[in-house]
C-alpha atoms as a PDB file:
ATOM      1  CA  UNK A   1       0.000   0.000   0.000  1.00  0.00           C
ATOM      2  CA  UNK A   2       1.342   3.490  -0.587  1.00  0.00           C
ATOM      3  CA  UNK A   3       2.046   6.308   1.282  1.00  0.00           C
ATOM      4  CA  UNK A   4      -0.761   8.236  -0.667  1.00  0.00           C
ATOM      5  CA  UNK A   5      -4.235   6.314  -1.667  1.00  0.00           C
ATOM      6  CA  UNK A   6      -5.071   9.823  -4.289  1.00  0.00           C
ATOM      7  CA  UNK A   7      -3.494  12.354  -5.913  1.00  0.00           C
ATOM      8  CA  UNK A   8      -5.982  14.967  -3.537  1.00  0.00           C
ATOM      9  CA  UNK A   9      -3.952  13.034  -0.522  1.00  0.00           C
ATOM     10  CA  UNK A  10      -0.260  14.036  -1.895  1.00  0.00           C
ATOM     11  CA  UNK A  11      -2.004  18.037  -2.733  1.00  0.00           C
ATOM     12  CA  UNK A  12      -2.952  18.325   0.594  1.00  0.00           C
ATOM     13  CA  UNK A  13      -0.409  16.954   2.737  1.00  0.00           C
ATOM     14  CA  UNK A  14       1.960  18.200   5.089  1.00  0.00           C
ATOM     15  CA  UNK A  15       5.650  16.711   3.297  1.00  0.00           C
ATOM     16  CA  UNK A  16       7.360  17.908   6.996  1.00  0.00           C
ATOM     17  CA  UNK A  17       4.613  16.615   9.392  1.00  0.00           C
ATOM     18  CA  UNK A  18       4.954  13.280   7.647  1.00  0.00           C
ATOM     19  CA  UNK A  19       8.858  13.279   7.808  1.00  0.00           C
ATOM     20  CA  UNK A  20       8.799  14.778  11.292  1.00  0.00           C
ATOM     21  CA  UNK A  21       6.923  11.130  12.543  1.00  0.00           C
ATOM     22  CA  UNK A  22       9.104   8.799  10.438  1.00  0.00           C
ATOM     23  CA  UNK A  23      11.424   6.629  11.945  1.00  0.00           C
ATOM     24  CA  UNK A  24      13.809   6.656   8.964  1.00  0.00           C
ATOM     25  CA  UNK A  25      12.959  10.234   7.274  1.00  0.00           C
ATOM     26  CA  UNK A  26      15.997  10.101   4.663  1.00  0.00           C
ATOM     27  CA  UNK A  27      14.196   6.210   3.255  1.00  0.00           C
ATOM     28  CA  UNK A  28      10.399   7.987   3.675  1.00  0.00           C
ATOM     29  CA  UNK A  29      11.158  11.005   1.623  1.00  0.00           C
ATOM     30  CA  UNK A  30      12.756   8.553  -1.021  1.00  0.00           C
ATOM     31  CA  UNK A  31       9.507   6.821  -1.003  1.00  0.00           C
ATOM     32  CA  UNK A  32       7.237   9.515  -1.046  1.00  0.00           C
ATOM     33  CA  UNK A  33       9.180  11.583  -4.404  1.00  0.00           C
ATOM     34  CA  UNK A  34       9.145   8.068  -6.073  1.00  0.00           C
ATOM     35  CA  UNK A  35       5.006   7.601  -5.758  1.00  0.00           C
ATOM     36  CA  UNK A  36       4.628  11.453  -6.560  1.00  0.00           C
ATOM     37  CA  UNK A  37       6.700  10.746  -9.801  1.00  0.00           C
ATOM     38  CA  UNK A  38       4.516   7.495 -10.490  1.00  0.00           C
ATOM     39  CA  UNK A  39       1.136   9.548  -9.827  1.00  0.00           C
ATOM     40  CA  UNK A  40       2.612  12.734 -12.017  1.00  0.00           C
ATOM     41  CA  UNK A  41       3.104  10.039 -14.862  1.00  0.00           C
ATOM     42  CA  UNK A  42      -0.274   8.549 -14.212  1.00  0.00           C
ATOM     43  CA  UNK A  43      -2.197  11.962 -14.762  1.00  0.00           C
ATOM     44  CA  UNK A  44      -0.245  13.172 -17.357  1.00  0.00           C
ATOM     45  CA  UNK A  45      -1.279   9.806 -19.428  1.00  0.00           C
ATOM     46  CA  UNK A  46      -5.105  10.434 -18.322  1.00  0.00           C
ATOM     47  CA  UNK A  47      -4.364  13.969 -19.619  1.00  0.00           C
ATOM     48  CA  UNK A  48      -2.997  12.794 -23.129  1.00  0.00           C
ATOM     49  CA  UNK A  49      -5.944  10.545 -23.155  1.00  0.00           C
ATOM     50  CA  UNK A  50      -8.566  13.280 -22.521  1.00  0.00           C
ATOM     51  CA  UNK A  51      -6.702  15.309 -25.080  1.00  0.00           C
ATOM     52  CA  UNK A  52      -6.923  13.078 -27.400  1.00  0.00           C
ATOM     53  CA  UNK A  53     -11.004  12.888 -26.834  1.00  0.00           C
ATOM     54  CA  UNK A  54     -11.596  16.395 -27.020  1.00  0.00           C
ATOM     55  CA  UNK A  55     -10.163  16.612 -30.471  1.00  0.00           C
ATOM     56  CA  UNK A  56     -12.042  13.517 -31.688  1.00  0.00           C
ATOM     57  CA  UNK A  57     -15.181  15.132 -30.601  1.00  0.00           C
ATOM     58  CA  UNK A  58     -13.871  18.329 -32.593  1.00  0.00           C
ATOM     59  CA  UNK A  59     -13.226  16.271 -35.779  1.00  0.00           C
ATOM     60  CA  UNK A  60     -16.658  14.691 -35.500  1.00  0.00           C
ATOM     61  CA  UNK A  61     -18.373  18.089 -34.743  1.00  0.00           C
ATOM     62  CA  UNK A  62     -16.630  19.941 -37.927  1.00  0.00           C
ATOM     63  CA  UNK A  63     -18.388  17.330 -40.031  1.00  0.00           C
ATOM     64  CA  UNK A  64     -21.894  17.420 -37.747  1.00  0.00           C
ATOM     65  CA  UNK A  65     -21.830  21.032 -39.097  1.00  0.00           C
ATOM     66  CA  UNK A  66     -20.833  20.667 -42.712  1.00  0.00           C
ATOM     67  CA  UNK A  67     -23.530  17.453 -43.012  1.00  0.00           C
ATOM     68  CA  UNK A  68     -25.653  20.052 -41.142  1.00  0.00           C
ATOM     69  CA  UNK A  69     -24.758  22.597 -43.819  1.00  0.00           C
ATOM     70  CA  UNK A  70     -25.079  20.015 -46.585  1.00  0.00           C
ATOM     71  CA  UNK A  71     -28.930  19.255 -45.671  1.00  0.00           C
ATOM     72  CA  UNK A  72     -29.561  23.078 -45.195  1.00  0.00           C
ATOM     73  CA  UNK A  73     -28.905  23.551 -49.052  1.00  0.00           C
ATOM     74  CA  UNK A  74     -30.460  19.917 -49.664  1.00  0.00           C
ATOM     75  CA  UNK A  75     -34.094  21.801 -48.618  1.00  0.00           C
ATOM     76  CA  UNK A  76     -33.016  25.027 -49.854  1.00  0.00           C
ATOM     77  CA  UNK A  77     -32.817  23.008 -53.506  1.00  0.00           C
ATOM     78  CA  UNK A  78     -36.128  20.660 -52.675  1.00  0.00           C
ATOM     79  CA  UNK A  79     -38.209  23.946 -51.755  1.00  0.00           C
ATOM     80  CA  UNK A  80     -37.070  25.652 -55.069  1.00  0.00           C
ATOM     81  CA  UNK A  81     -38.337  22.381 -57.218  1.00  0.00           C
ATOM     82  CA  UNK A  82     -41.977  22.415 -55.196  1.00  0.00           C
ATOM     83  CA  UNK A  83     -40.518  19.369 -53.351  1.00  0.00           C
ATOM     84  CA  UNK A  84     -41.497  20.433 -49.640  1.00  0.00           C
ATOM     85  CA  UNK A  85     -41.903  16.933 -48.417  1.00  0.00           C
ATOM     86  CA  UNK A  86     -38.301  16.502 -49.100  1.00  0.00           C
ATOM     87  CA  UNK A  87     -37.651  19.838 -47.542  1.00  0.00           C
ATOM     88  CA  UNK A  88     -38.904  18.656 -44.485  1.00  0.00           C
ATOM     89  CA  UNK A  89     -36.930  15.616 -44.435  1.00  0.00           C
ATOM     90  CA  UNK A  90     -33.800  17.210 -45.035  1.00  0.00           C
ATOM     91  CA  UNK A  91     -34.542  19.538 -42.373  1.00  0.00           C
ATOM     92  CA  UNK A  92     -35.579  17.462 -39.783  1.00  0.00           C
ATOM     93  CA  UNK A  93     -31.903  15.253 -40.245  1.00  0.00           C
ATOM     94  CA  UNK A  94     -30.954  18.571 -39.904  1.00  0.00           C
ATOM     95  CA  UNK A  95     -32.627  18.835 -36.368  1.00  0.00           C
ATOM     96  CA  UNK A  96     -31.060  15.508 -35.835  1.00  0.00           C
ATOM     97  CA  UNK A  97     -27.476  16.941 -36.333  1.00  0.00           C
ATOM     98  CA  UNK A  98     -28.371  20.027 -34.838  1.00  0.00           C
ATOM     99  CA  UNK A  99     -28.950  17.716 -31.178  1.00  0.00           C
ATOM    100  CA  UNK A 100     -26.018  15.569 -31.617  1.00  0.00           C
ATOM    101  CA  UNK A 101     -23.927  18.499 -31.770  1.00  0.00           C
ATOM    102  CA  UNK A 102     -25.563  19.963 -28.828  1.00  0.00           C
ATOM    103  CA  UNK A 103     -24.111  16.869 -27.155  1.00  0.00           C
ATOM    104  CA  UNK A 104     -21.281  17.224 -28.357  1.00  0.00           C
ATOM    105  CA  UNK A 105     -20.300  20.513 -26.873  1.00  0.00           C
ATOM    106  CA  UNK A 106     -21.707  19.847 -23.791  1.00  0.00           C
ATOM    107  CA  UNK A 107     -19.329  16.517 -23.981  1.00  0.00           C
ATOM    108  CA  UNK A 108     -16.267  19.211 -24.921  1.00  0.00           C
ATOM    109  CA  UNK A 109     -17.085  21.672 -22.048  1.00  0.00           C
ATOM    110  CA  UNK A 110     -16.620  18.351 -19.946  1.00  0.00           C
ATOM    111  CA  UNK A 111     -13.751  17.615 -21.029  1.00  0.00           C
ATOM    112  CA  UNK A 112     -12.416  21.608 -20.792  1.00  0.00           C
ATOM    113  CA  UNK A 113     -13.383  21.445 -17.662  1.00  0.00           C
ATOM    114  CA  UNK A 114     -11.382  18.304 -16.619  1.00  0.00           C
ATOM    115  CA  UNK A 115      -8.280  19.290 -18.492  1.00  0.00           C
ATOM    116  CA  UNK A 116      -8.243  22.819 -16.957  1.00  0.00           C
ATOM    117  CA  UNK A 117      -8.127  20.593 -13.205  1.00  0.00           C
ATOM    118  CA  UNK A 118      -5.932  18.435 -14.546  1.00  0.00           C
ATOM    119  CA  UNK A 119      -3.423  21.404 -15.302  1.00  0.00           C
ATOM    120  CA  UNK A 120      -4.100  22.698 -12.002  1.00  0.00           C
ATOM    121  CA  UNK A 121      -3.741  19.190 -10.433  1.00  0.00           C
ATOM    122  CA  UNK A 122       0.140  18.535 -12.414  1.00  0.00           C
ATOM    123  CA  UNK A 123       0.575  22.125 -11.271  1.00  0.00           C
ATOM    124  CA  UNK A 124       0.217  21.844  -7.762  1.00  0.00           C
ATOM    125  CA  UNK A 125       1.717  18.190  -7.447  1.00  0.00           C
ATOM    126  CA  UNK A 126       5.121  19.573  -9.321  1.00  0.00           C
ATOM    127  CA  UNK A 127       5.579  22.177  -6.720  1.00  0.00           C
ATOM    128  CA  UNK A 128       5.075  18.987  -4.260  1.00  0.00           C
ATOM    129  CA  UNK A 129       7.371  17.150  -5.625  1.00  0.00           C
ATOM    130  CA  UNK A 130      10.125  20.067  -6.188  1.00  0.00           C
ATOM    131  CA  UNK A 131       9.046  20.428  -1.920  1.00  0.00           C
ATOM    132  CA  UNK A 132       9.926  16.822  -1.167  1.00  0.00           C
ATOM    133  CA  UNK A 133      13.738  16.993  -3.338  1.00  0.00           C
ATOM    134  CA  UNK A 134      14.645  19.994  -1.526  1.00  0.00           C
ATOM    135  CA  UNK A 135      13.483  18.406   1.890  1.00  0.00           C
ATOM    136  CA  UNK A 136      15.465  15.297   0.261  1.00  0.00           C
ATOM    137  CA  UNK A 137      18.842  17.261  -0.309  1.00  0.00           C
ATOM    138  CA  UNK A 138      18.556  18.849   2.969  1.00  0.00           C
ATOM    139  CA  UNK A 139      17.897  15.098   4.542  1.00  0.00           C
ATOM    140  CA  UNK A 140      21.151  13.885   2.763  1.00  0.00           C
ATOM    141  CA  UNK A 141      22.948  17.017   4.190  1.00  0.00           C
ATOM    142  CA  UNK A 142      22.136  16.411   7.527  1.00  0.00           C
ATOM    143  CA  UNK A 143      22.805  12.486   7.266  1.00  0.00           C
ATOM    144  CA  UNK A 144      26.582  13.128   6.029  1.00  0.00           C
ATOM    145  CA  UNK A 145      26.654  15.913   8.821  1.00  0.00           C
ATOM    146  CA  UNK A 146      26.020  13.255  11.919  1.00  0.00           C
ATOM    147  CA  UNK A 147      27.880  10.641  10.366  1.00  0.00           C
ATOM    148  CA  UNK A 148      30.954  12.712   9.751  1.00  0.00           C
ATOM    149  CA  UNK A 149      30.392  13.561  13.786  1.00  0.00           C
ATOM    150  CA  UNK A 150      29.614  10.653  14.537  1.00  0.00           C
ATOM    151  CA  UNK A 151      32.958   9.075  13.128  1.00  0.00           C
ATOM    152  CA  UNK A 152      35.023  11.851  15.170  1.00  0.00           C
ATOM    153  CA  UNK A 153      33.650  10.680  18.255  1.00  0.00           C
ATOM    154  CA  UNK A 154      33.944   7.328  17.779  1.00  0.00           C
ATOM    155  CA  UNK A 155      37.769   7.925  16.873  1.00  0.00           C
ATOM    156  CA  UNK A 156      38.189   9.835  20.142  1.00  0.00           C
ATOM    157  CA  UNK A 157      37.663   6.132  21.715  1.00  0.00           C
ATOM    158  CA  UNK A 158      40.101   3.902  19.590  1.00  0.00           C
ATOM    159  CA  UNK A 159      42.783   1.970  20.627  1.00  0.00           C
ATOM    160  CA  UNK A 160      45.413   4.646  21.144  1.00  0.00           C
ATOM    161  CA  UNK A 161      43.211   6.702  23.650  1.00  0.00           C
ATOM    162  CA  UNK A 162      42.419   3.343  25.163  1.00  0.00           C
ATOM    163  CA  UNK A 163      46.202   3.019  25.869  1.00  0.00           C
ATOM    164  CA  UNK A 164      46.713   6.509  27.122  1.00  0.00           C
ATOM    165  CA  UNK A 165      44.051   6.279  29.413  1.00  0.00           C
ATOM    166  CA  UNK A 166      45.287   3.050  30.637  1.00  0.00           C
ATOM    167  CA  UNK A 167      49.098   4.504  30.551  1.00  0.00           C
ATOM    168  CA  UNK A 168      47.272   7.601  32.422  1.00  0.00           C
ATOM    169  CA  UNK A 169      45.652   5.233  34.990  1.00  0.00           C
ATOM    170  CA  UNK A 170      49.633   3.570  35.356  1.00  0.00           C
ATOM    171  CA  UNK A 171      50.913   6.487  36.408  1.00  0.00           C
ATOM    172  CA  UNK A 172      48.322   7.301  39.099  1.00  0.00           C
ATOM    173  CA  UNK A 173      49.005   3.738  40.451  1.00  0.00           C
ATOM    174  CA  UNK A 174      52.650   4.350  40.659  1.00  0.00           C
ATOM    175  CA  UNK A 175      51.571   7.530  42.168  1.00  0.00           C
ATOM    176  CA  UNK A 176      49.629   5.949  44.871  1.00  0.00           C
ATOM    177  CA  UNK A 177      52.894   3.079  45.719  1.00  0.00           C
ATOM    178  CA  UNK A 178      55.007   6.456  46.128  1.00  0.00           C
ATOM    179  CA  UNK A 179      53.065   7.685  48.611  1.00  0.00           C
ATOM    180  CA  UNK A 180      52.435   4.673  49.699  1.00  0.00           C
ATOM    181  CA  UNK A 181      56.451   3.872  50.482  1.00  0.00           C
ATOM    182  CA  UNK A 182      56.962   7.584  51.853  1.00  0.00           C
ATOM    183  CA  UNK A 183      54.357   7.295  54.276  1.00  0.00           C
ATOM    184  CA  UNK A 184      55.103   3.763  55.676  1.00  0.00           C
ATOM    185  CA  UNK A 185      59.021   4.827  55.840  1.00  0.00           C
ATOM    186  CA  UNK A 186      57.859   8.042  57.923  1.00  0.00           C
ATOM    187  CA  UNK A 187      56.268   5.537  60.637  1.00  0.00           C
ATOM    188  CA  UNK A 188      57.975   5.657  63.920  1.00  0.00           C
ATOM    189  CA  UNK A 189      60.400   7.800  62.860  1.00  0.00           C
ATOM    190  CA  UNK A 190      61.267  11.681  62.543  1.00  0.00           C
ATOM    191  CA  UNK A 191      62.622  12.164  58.828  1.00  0.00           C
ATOM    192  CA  UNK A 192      65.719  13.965  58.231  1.00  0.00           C
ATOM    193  CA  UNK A 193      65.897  17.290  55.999  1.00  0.00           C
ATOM    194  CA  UNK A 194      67.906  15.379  52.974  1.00  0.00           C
ATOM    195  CA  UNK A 195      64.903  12.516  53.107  1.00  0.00           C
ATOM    196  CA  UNK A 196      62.290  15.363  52.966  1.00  0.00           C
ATOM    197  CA  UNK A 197      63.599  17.215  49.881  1.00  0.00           C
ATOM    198  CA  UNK A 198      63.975  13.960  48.076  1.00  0.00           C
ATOM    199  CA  UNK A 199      60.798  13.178  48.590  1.00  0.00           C
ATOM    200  CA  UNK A 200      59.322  16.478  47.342  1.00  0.00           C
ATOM    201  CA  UNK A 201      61.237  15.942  44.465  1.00  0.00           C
ATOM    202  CA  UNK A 202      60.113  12.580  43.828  1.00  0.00           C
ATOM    203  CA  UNK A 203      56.743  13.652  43.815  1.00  0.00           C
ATOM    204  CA  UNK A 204      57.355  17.019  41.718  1.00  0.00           C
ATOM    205  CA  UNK A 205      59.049  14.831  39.648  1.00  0.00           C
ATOM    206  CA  UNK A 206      55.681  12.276  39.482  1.00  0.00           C
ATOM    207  CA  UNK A 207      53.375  15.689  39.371  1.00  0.00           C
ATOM    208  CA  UNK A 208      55.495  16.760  36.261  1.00  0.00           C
ATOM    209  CA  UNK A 209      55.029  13.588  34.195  1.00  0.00           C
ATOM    210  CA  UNK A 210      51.105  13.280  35.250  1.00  0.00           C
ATOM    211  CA  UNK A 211      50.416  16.917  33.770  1.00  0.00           C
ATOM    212  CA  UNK A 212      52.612  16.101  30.657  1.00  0.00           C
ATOM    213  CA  UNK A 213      50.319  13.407  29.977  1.00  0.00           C
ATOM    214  CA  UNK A 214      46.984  14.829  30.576  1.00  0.00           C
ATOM    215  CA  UNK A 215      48.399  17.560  28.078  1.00  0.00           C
ATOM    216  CA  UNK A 216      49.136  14.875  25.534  1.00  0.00           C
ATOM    217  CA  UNK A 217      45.860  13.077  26.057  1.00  0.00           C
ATOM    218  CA  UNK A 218      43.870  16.360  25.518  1.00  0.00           C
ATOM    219  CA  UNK A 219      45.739  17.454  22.359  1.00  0.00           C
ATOM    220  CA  UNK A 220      44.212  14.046  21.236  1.00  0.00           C
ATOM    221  CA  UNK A 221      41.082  14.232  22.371  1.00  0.00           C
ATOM    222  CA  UNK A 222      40.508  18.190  20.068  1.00  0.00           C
ATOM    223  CA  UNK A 223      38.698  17.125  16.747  1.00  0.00           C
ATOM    224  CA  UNK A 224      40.471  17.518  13.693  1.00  0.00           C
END
């Protein structure tokens, strides 16, 4: 079943209300262009078709008029000879031509009628279709757009920032055993002035490398 049942449902709908409750809008909007060019080619064959019929019926009413024409002068000549029964005749399949072609232009007023919504029909289903590729091309954009962000996030988590972090997490841990070591030697015993400034420089030392590497990690991290 398709997206639209009529050609008045695709005139009178909403392209971005129907996009906006898609689940896939980029696949919908595919759809719906490809059943507005299908219906486009559909009334434009109706239209040749009804074309086609009008001008029949103006063939056949040019000769309604000139056989209406012919039996005019047919008892125009039976009158002259004193032949007024055939005057009558001819005139009355006169009358007879006279109501087909009545018919007839009521038939080609029909059909003026239906072209003239037909035009306005193609008319108003173009612009609806030129809606639907722009809302396409803008679709596209934004598709390329998230998966181009997409890809520079995911990169942000590969294997190399995987192994900094972990490197990152290393260093901590040594970090920790440091302490660790300079806090159990300093139990039960008064440290001297050398042992204190080694130890500060152990750990400016430790400091040093930990902000190196958060530097290096965040240069990383910026998108290209």
């Amino acid at each position: 079943m398709g997206i639209f049942s009529r050609l008045g449902d695709i005139v009178n709908s909403n392209i971005n209300a129907i996009l906006d409750r898609a689940e896939d809008p980029e696949k919908l909007v595919r759809l719906i262009i490809q059943e507005m060019e299908d219906t486009l080619v559909e009334v434009r064959s109706s239209a040749v078709k009804t074309v086609a019929e009008k001008k029949e019926i103006e063939r056949r009413l040019v000769e309604i008029r000139r056989e209406s024409d012919d039996w005019q002068r047919k008892a125009e000549f039976a009158l002259s000879k004193d032949r007024e029964d055939l005057a009558k005749g001819a005139l009355v399949a006169k009358a007879k031509l006279a109501e087909a072609a009545d018919h007839m232009a009521g038939e080609l007023a029909r059909l003026d009628s239906a072209l003239a919504k037909t035009s306005e029909d193609i008319g108003a289903l173009q612009q609806k279709l030129a809606d639907a590729k722009t809302r396409e091309k803008a679709l596209i954009a934004r598709h390329k757009t998230a998966t181009n962000r997409l890809k520079v996030r995911t990169q942000l988590y590969d294997e190399r920032i995987t192994d900094a972090f972990s490197r990152f997490e290393q260093v901590e841990r040594n970090l920790d055993v440091l302490e660790g070591k300079s806090e159990v030697l300093g139990m039960g015993r008064t440290r001297s002035l050398d042992e204190e400034i080694a130890e500060l420089e152990a750990e400016s030392k430790v400091d040093s490398e930990l902000q190196a590497l958060k530097a290096k990690l965040a240069a990383k991290a910026q998108p290209e």
